[in-house]
Protein backbone atom coordinates (compact mmCIF):
# COMPACT_ATOMS: atom_id res chain seq x y z
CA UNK A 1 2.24 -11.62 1.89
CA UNK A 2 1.63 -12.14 -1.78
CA UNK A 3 4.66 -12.49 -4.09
CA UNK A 4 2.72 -10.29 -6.33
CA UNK A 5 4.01 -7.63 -3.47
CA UNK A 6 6.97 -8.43 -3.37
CA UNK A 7 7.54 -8.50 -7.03
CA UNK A 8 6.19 -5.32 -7.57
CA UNK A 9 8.32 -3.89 -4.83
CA UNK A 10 11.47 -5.46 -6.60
CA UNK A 11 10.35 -3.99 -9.69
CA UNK A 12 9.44 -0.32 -8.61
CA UNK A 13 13.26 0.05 -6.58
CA UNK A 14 15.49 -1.03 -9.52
CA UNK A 15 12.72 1.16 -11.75
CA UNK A 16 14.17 4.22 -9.54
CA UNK A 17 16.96 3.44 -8.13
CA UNK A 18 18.97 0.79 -10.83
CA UNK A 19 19.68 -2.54 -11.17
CA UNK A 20 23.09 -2.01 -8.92
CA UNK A 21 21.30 -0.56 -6.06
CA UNK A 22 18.80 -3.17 -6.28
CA UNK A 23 21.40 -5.98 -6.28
CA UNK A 24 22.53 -4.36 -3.21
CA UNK A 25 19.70 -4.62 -1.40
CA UNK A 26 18.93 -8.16 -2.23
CA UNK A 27 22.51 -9.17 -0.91
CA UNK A 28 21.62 -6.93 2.43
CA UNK A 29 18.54 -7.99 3.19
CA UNK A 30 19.58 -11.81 3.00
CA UNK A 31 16.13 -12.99 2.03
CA UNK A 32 15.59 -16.80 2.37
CA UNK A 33 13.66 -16.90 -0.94
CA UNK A 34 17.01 -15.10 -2.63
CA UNK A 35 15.12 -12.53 -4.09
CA UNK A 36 12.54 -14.91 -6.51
CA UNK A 37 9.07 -14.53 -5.57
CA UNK A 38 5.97 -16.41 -7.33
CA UNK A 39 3.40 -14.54 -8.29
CA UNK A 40 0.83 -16.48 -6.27
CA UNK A 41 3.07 -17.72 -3.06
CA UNK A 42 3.19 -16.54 0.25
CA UNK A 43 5.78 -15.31 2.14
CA UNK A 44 6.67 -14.07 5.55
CA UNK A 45 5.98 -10.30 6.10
CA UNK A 46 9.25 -10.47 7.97
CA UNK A 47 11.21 -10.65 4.64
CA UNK A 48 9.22 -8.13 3.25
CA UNK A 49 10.42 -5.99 6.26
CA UNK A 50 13.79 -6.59 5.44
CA UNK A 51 13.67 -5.88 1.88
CA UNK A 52 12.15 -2.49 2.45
CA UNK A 53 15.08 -1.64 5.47
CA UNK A 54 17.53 -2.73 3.22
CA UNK A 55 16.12 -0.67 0.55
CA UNK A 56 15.73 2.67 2.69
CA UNK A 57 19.12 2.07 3.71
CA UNK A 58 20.48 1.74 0.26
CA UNK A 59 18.39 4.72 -0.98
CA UNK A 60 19.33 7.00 1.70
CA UNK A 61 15.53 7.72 2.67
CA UNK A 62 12.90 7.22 5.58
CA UNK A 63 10.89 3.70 5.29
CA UNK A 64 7.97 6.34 4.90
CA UNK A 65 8.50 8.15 2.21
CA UNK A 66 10.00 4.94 0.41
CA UNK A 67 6.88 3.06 1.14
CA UNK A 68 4.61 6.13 0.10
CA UNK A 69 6.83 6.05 -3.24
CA UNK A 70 5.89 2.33 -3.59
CA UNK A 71 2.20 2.83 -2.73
CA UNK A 72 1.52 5.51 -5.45
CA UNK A 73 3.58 3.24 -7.62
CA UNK A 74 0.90 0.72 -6.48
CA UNK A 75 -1.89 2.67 -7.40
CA UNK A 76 -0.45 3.14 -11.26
CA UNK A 77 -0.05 -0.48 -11.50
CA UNK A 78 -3.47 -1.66 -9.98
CA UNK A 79 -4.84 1.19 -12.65
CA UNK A 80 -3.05 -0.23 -15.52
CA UNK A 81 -4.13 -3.69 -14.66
CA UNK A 82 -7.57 -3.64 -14.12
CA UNK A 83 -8.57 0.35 -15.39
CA UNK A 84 -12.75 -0.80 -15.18
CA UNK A 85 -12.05 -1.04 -11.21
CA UNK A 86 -11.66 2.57 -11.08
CA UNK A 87 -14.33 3.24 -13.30
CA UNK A 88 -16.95 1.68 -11.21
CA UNK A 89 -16.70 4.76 -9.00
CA UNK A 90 -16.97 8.31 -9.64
CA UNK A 91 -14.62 9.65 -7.40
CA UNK A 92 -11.69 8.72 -4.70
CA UNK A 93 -14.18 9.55 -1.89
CA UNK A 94 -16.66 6.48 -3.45
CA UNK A 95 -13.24 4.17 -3.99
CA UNK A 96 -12.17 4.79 -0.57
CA UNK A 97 -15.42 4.15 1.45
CA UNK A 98 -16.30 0.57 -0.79
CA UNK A 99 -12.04 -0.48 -0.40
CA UNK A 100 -13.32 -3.24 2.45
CA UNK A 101 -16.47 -4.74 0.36
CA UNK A 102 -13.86 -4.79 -2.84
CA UNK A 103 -10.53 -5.52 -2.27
CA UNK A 104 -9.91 -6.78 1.79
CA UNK A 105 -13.03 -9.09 0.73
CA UNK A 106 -11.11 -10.82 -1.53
CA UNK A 107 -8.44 -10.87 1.12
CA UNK A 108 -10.21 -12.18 3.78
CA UNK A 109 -11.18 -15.21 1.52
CA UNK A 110 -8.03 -16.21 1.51
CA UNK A 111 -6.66 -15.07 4.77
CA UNK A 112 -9.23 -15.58 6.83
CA UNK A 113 -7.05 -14.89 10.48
CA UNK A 114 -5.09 -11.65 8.37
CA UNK A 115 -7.11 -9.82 6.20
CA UNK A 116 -7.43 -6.06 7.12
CA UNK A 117 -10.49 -4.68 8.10
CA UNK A 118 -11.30 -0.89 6.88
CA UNK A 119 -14.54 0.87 8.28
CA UNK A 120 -16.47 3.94 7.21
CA UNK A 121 -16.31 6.41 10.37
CA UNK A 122 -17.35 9.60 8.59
CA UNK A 123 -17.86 10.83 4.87
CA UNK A 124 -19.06 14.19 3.35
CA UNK A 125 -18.38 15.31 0.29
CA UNK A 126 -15.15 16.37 0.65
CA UNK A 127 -13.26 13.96 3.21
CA UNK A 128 -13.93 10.69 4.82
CA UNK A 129 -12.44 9.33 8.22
CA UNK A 130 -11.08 5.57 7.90
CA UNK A 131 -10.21 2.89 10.53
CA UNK A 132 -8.09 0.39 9.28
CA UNK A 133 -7.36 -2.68 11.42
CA UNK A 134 -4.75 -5.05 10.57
CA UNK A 135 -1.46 -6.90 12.41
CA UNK A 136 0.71 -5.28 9.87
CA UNK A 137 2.22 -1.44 9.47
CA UNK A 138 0.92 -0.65 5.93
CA UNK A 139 -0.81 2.66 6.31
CA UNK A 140 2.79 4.21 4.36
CA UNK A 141 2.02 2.30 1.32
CA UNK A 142 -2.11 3.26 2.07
CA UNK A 143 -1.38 6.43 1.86
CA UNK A 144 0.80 6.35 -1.12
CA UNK A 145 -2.40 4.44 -2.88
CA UNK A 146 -4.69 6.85 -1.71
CA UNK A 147 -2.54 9.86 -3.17
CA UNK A 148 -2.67 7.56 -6.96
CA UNK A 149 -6.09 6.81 -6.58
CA UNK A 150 -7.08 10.60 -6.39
CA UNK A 151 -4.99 11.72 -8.80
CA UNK A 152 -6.41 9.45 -11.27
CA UNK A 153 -9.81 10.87 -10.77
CA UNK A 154 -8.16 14.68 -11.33
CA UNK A 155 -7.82 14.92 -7.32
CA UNK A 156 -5.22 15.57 -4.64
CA UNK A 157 -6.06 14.59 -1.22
CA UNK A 158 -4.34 15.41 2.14
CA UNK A 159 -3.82 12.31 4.25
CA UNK A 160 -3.51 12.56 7.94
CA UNK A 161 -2.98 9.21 10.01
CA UNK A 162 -3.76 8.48 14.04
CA UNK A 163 -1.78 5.09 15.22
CA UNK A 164 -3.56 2.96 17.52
CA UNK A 165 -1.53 0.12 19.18
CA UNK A 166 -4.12 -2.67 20.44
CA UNK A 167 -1.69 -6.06 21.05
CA UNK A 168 -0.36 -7.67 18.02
CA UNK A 169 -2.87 -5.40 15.90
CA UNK A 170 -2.69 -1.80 15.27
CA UNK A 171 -5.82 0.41 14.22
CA UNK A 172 -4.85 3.28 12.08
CA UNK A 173 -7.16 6.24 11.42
CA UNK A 174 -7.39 7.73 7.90
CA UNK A 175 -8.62 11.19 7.49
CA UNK A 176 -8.84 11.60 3.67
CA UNK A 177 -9.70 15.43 2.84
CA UNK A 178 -9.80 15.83 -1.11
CA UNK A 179 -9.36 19.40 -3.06
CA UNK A 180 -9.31 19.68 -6.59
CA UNK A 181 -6.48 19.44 -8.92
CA UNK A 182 -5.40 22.80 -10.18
């Protein structure tokens, strides 16, 4: 996993919970890295794991709705950085069905044996069905994205997930339905 990750997961728990609660989890979790992360680097998913245990713990809160919290706080951040890549769609429906030929693309370039793999399984005008293949639990922090990415286009969307445990890999099934913003 990216240190870009972890970096931005560093940054969004002291953002909400403080710098003390932060330090806290750093010393909990025990990370080999000690808590620096290059931007670029990899590092093991399993200290990403810990970070986020640590942090629930410290927080008081499920790992879900901490790594929901994180995934909308995501969303902000991947629309601050790069706004023109949510521009190139005209709604979260559009986003959400071209996420594999975008973003897991990129991915898959440079993890060829890890990238996640999302397919199209239905779409109407109001909701589209997801699979989402990968060796990793992320669909907390999908969610959370999904949630920022529709209410950047003026949207809210329900998300409903379906776990699917196939060996090391699990298959989760996203079933987006969008209503408008009040």
């Amino acid at each position: 996993m990216y240190g870009l990750v972890f970096n931005e997961f560093l940054d969004f728990f002291g953002d909400q919970y403080g710098s003390d609660a932060l330090e806290d989890v750093l010393s909990a979790a025990n990370a080999p890295s000690g808590g620096y992360y290059v931007r670029d680097g990899a590092y093991q998913f399993s200290e990403m794991t810990a970070l986020v245990s640590a942090a629930a713990g410290v927080a008081e809160i499920s790992h879900r709705a901490l790594l929901n919290a994180f995934g909308r706080h995501l969303g902000r951040r991947f629309s601050e950085a790069d706004p023109q890549f949510f521009c190139a769609y005209d709604n979260v429906l559009d986003l959400l069905t071209a996420i594999d030929g975008k973003l897991h693309e990129m991915l898959r370039g440079l993890y060829p044996n890890d990238a996640p793999k999302v397919d199209v399984l239905e779409r109407d005008s109001r909701a589209v069905r997801l699979s989402y293949d990968h060796c990793r639990r992320l669909e907390y922090i999908a969610t959370g994205l999904f949630t920022e990415a529709a209410r950047h286009y003026g949207d809210k969307v329900e998300v409903r997930t379906q776990r699917r445990q196939e060996g090391e890999r699990a298959s989760i099934i996203f079933d987006v339905a969008v209503q408008q913003a009040a």
